[in-house]
N, C-alpha and C. Protein backbone atom coordinates (compact mmCIF):
# COMPACT_ATOMS: atom_id res chain seq x y z
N UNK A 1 -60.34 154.74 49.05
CA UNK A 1 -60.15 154.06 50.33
C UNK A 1 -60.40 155.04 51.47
N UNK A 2 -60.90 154.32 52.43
CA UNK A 2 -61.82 154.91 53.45
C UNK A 2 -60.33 155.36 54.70
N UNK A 3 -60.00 156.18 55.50
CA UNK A 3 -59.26 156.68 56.38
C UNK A 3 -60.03 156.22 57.60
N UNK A 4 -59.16 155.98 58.60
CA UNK A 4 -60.02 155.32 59.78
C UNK A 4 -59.71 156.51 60.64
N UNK A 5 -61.28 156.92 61.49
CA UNK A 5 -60.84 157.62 62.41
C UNK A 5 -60.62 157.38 63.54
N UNK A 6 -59.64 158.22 64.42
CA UNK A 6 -58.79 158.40 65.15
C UNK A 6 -59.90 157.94 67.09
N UNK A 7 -60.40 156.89 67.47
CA UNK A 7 -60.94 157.22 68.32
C UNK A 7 -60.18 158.07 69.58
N UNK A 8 -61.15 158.38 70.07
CA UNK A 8 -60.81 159.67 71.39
C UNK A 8 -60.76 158.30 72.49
N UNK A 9 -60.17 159.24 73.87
CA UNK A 9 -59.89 158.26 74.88
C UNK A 9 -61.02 157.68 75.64
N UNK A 10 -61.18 156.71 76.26
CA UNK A 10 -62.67 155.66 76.25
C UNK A 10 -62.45 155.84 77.99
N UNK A 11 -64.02 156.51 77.80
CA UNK A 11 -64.05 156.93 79.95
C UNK A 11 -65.02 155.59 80.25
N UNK A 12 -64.78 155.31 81.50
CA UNK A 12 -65.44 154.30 81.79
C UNK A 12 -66.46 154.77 82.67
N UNK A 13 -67.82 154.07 83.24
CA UNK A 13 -68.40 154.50 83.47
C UNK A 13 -68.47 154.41 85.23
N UNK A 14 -68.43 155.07 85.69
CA UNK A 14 -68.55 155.15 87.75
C UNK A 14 -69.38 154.19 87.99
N UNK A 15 -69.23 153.44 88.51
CA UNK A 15 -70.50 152.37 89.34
C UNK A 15 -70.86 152.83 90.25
N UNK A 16 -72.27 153.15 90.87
CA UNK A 16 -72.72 153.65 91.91
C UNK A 16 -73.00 153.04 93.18
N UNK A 17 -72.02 154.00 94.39
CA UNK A 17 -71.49 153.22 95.45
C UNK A 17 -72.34 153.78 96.50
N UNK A 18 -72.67 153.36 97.09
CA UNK A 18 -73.89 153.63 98.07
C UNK A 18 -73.77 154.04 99.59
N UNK A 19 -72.31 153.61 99.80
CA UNK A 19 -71.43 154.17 100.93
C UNK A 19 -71.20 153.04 102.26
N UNK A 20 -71.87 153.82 103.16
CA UNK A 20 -72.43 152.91 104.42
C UNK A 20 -73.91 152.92 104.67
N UNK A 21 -74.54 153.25 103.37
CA UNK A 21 -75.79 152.27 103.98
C UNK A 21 -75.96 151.51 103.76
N UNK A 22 -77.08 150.54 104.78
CA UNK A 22 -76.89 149.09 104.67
C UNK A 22 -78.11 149.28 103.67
N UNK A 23 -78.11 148.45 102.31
CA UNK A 23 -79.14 148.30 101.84
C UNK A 23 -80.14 146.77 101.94
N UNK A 24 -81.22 146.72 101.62
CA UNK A 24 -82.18 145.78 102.38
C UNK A 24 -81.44 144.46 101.68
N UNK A 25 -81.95 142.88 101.85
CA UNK A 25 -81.24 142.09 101.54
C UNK A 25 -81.55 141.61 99.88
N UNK A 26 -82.91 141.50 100.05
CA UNK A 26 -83.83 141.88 98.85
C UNK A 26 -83.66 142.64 97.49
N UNK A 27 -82.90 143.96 97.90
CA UNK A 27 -82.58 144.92 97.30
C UNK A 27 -81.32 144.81 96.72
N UNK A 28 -80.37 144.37 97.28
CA UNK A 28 -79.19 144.09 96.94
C UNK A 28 -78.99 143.02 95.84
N UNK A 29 -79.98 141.67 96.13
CA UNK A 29 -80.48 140.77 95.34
C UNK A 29 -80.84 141.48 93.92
N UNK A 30 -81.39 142.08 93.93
CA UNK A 30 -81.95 142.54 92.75
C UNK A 30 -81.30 143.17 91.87
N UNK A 31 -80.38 144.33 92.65
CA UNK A 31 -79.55 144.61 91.52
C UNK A 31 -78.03 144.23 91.44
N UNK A 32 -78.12 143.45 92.10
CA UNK A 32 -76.66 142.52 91.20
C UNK A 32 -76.89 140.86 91.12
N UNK A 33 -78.34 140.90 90.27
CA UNK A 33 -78.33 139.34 90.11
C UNK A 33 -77.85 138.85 89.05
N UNK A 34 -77.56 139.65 88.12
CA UNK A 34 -76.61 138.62 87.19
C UNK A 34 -75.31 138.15 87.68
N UNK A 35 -74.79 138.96 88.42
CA UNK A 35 -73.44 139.07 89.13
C UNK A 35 -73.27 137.49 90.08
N UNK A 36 -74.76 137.81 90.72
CA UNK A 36 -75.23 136.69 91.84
C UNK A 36 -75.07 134.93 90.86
N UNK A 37 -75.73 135.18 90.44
CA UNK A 37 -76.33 133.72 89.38
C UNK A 37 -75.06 133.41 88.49
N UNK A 38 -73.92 134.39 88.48
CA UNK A 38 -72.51 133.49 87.84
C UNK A 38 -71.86 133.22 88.75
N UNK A 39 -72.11 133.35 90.13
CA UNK A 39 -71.56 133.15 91.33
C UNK A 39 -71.94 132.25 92.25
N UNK A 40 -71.20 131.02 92.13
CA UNK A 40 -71.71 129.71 93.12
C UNK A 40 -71.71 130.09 94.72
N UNK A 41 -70.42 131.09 95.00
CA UNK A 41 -70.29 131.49 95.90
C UNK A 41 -71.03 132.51 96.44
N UNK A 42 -71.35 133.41 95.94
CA UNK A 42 -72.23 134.04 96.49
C UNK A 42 -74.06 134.13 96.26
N UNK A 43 -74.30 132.99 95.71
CA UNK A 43 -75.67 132.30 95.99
C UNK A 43 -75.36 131.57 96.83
N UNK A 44 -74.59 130.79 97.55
CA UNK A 44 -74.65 129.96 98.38
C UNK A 44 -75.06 130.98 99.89
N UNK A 45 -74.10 132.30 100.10
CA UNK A 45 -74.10 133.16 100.59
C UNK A 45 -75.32 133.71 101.20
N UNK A 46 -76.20 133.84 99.79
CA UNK A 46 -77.12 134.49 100.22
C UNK A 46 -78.58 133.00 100.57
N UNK A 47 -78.03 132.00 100.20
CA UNK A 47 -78.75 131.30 100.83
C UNK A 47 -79.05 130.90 102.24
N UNK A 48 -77.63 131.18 102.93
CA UNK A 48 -77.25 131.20 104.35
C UNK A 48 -77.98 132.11 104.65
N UNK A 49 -78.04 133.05 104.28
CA UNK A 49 -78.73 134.51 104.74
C UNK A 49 -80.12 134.62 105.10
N UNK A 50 -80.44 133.76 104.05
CA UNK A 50 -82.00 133.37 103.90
C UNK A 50 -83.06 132.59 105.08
N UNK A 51 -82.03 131.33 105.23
CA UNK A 51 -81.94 130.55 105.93
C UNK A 51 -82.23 131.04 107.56
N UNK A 52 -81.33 131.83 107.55
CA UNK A 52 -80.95 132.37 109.11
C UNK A 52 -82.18 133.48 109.54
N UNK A 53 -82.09 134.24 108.64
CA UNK A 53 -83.78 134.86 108.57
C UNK A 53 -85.06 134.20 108.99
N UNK A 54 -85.09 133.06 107.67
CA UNK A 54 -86.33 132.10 108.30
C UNK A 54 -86.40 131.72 109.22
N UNK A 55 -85.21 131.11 110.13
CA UNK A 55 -84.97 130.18 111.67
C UNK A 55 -85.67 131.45 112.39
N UNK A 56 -84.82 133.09 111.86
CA UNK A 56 -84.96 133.67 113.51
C UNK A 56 -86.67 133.82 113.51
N UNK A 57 -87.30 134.55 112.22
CA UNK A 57 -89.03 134.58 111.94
C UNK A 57 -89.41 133.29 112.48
N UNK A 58 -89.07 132.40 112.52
CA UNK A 58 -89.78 130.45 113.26
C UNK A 58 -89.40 130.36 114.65
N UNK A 59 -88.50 130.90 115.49
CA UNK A 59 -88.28 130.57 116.55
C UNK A 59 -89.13 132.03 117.29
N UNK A 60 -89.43 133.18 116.88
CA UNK A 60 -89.72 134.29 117.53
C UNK A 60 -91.66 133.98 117.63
C-alpha cells in the first residue's frame, strides 16, 4: 500500500494589476472576456460604452 504524500502549502497566483492606467476600452475587452460573457451586467456595461462612443464619432 501506497503512502500519500504530504502536499506543501498551495500559493496562489498574483493577478496583474495595472494601477492607474487607464487601459484602452478594447483592451480591457479582451482580456477579461470570459469574465465579460458570464456577466449580464457587465456586457450590458460595456454596451453603453459602445454606444456612447458611436453617438459622440456621429455627432462630431
Amino acid at each position: 500500500m501506497g503512502v500519500k504524500k504530504e502536499k506543501g502549502r498551495k500559493r496562489f497566483r498574483k493577478r496583474k494589476t495595472y494601477g492607474n492606467q487607464i487601459l484602452p476600452l478594447e483592451l480591457l475587452i479582451e482580456k477579461n472576456k470570459r469574465e465579460i460573457i458570464n456577466s449580464a451586467e457587465l456586457m450590458e456595461e460595456i454596451y453603453m460604452k459602445i454606444d456612447e462612443k458611436h453617438t459622440q464619432c456621429v455627432t462630431k
